[in-house]
C-alpha atoms as a PDB file:
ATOM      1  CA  UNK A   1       9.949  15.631   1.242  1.00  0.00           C
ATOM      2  CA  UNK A   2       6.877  17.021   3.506  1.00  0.00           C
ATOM      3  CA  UNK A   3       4.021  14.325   3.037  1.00  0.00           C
ATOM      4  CA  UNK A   4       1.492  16.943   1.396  1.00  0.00           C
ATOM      5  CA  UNK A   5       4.257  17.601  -0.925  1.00  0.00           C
ATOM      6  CA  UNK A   6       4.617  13.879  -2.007  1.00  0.00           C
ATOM      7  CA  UNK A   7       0.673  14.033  -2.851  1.00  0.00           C
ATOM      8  CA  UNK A   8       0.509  16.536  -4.934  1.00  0.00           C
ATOM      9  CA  UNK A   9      -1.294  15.205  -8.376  1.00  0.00           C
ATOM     10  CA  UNK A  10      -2.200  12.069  -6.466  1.00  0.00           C
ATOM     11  CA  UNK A  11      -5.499  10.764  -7.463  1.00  0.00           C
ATOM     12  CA  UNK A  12      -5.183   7.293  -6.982  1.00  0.00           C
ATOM     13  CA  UNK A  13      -2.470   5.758  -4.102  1.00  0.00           C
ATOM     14  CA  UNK A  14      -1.392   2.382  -4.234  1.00  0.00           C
ATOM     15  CA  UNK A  15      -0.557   0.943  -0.452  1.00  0.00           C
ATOM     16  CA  UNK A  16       0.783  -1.806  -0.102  1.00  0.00           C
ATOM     17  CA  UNK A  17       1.131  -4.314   3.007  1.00  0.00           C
ATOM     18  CA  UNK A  18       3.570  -2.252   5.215  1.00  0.00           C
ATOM     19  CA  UNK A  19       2.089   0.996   6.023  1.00  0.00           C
ATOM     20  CA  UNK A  20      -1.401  -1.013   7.119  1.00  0.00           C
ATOM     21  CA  UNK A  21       0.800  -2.465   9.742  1.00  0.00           C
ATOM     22  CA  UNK A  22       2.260  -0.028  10.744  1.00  0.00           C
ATOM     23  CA  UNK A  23      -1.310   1.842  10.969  1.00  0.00           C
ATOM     24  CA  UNK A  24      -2.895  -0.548  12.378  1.00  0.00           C
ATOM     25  CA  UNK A  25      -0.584  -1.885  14.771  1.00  0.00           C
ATOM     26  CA  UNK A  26       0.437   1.762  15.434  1.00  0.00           C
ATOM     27  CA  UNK A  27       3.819   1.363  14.790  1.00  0.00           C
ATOM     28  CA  UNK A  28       5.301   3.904  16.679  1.00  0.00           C
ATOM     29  CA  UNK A  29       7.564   5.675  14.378  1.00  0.00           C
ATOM     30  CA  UNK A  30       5.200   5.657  11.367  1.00  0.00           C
ATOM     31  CA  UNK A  31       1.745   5.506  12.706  1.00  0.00           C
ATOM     32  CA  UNK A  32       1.694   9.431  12.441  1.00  0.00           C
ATOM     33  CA  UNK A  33       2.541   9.075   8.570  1.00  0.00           C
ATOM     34  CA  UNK A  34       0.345   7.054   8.136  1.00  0.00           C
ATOM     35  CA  UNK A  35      -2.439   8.727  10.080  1.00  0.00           C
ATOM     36  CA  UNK A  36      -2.298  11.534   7.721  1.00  0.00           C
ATOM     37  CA  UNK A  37      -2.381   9.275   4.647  1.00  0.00           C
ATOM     38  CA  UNK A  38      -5.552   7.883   6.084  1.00  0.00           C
ATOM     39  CA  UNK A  39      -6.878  11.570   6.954  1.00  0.00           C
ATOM     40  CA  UNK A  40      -6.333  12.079   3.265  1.00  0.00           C
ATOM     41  CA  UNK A  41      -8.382   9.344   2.233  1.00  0.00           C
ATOM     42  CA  UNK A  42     -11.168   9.499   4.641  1.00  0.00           C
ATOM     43  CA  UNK A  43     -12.195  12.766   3.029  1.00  0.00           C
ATOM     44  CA  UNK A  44     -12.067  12.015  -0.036  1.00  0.00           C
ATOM     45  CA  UNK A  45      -8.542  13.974  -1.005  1.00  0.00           C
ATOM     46  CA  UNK A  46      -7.449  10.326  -3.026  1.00  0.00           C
ATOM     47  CA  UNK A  47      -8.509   6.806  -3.278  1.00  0.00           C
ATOM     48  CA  UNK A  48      -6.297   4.421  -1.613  1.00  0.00           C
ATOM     49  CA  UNK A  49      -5.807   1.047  -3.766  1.00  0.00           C
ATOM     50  CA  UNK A  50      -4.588  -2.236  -2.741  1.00  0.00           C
ATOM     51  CA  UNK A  51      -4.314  -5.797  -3.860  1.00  0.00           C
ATOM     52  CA  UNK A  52      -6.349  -9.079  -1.791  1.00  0.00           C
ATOM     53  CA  UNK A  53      -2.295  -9.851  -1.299  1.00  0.00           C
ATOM     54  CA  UNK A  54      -2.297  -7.116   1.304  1.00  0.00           C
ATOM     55  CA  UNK A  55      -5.305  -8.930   2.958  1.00  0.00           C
ATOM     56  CA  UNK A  56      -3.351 -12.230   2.770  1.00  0.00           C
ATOM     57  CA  UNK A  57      -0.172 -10.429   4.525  1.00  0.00           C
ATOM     58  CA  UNK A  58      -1.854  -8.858   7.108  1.00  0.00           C
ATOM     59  CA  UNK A  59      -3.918 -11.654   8.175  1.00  0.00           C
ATOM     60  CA  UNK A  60      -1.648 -13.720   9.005  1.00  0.00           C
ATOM     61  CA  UNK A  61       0.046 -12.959  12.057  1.00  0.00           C
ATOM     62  CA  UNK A  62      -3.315 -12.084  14.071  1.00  0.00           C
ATOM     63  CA  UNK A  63      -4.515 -15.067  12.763  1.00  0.00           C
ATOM     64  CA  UNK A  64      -1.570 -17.478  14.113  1.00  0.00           C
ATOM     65  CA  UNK A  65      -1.497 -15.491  17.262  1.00  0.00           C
ATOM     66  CA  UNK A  66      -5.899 -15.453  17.605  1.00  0.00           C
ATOM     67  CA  UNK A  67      -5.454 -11.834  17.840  1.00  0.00           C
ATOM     68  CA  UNK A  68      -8.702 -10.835  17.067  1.00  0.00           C
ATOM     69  CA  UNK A  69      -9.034  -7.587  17.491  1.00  0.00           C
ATOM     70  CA  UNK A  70      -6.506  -6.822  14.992  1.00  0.00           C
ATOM     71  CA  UNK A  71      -7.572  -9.318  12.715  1.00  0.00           C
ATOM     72  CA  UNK A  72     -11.104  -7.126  12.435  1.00  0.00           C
ATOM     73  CA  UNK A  73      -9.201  -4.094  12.475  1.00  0.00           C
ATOM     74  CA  UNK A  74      -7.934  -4.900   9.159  1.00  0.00           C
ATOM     75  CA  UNK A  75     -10.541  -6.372   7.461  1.00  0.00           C
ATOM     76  CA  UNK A  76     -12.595  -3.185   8.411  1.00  0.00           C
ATOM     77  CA  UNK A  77      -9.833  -1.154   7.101  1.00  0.00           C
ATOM     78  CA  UNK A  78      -9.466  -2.992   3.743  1.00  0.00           C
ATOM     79  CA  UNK A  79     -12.881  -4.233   3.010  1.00  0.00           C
ATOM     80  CA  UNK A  80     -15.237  -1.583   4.689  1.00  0.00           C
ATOM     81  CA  UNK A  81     -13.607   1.697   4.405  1.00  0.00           C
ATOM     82  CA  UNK A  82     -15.267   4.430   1.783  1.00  0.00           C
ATOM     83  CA  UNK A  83     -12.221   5.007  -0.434  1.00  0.00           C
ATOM     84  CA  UNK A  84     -10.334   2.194   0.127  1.00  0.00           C
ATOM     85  CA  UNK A  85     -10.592  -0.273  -3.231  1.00  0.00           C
ATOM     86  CA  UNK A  86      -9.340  -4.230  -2.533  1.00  0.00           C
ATOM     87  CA  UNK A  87      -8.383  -5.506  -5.764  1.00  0.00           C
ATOM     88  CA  UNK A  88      -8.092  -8.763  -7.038  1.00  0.00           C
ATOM     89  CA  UNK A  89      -5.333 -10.122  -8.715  1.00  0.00           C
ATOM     90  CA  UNK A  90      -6.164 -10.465 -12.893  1.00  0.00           C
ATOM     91  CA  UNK A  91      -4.185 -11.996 -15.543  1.00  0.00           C
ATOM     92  CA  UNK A  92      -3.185  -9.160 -16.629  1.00  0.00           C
ATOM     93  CA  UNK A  93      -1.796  -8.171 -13.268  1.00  0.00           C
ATOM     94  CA  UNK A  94       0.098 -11.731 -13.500  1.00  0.00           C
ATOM     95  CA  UNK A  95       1.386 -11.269 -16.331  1.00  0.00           C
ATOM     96  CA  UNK A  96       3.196  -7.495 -15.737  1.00  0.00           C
ATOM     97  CA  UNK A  97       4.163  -8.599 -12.277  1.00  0.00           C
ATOM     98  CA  UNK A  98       6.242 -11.600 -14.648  1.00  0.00           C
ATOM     99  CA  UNK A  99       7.773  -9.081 -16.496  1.00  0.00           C
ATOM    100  CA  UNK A 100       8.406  -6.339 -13.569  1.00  0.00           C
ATOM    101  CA  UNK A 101       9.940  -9.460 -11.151  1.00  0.00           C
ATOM    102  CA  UNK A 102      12.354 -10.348 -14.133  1.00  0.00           C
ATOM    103  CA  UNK A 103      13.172  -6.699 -14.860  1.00  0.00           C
ATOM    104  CA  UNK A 104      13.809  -5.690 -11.187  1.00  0.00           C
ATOM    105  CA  UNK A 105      14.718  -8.928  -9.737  1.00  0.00           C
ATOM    106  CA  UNK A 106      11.840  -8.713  -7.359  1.00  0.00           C
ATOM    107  CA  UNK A 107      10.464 -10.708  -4.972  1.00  0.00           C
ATOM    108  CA  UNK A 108       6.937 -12.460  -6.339  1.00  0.00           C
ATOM    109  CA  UNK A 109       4.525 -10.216  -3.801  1.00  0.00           C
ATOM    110  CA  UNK A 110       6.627  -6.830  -4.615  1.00  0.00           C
ATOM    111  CA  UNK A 111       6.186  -7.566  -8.478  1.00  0.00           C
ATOM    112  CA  UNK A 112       1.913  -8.875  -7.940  1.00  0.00           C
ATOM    113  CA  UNK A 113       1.913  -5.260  -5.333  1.00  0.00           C
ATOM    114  CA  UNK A 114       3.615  -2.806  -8.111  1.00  0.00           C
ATOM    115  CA  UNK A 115       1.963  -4.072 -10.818  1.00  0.00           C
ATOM    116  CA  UNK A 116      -1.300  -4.095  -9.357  1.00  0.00           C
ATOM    117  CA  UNK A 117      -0.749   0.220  -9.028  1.00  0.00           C
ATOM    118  CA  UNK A 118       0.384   0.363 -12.831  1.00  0.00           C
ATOM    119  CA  UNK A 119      -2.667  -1.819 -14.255  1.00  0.00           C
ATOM    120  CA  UNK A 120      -4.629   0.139 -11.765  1.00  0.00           C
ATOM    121  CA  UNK A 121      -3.564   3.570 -13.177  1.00  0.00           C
ATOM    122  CA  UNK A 122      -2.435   4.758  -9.714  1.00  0.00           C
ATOM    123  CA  UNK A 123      -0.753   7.622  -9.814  1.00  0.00           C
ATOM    124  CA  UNK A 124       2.055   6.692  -6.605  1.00  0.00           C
ATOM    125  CA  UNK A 125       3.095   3.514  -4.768  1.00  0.00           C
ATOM    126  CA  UNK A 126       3.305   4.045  -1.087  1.00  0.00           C
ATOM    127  CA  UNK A 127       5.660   1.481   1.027  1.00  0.00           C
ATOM    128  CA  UNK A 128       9.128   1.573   3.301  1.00  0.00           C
ATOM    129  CA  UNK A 129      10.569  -1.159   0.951  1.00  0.00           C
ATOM    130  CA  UNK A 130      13.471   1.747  -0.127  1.00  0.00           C
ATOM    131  CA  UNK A 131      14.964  -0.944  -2.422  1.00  0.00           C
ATOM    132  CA  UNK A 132      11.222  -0.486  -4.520  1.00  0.00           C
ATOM    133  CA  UNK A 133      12.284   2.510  -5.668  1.00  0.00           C
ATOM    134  CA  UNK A 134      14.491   1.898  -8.544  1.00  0.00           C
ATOM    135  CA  UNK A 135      11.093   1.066 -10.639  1.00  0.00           C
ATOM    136  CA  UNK A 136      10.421   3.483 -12.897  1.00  0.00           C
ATOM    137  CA  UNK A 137       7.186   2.831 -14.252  1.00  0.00           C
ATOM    138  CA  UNK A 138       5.636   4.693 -11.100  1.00  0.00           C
ATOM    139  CA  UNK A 139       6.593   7.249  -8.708  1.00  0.00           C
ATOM    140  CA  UNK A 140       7.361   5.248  -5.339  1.00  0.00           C
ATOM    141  CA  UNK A 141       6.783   7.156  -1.907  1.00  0.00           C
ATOM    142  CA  UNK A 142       8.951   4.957   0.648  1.00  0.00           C
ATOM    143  CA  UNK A 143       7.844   6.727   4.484  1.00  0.00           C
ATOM    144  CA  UNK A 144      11.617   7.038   5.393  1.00  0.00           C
ATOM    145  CA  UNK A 145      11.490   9.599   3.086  1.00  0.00           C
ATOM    146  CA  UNK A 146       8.264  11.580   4.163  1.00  0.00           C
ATOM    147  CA  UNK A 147       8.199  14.088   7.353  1.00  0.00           C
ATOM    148  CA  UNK A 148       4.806  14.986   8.245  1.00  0.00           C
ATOM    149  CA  UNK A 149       4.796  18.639   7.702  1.00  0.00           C
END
């Protein structure tokens, strides 16, 4: 499925940690994806939405290796860019990730990321996780599945 085609309807796109590598670190197979995700948002086309866990994940590794460079590169992404929205993690959030981790045997940070995009009424989850996409209660976009144009 062509990229444009994927975001059709898409008001609100949930990211999680993954493609911000991969954009940031310009991954060399995805970066392009993910470039026109980011074109997208820049002008306004959707809001991107992701969870402080993202900011935790993507931290880390620049951190540990004083990289920083890369470590301003994504807190300018996440915290600075117009139509970008950090969230924090609510009770609520806590509570469907519980329920969405027992459901889809999920991995504590998959369950916080996806239900983070319900309770934030996004309209698709974007990540490479393939395995993701047996939840139903959104549509999931995994990049292995997306060709530019």
């Amino acid at each position: 499925m062509k990229i444009a085609d994927a975001l059709v309807g898409v008001r609100r796109l949930y990211i999680e940690t993954a493609p911000f590598i991969y954009y940031v670190e310009a991954h060399p197979i995805y970066v392009h994806k993910m470039k026109r995700f980011f074109n997208g948002v820049n002008i306004g086309s959707f809001e991107a939405v992701t969870s402080v866990i993202t900011l935790t994940e993507v931290l880390t590794k620049p951190l540990k290796s004083k990289d920083n460079a890369v470590e301003q590169g994504y807190r300018t992404l996440l915290q600075d860019t117009r139509h970008i929205t950090l969230i924090s993690v609510t009770a609520p959030i806590a509570e469907r990730a519980a329920d969405l981790r027992q459901r889809y045997n999920l991995h504590t940070p998959d369950a916080l990321h996806l239900a983070s995009a319900i309770e934030e009424s996004c309209d698709a989850f974007l990540t490479n996780d393939l395995a993701l996409q047996r939840v139903t209660e959104l549509s999931v976009l995994a990049l292995d599945d997306l060709e530019l144009e």
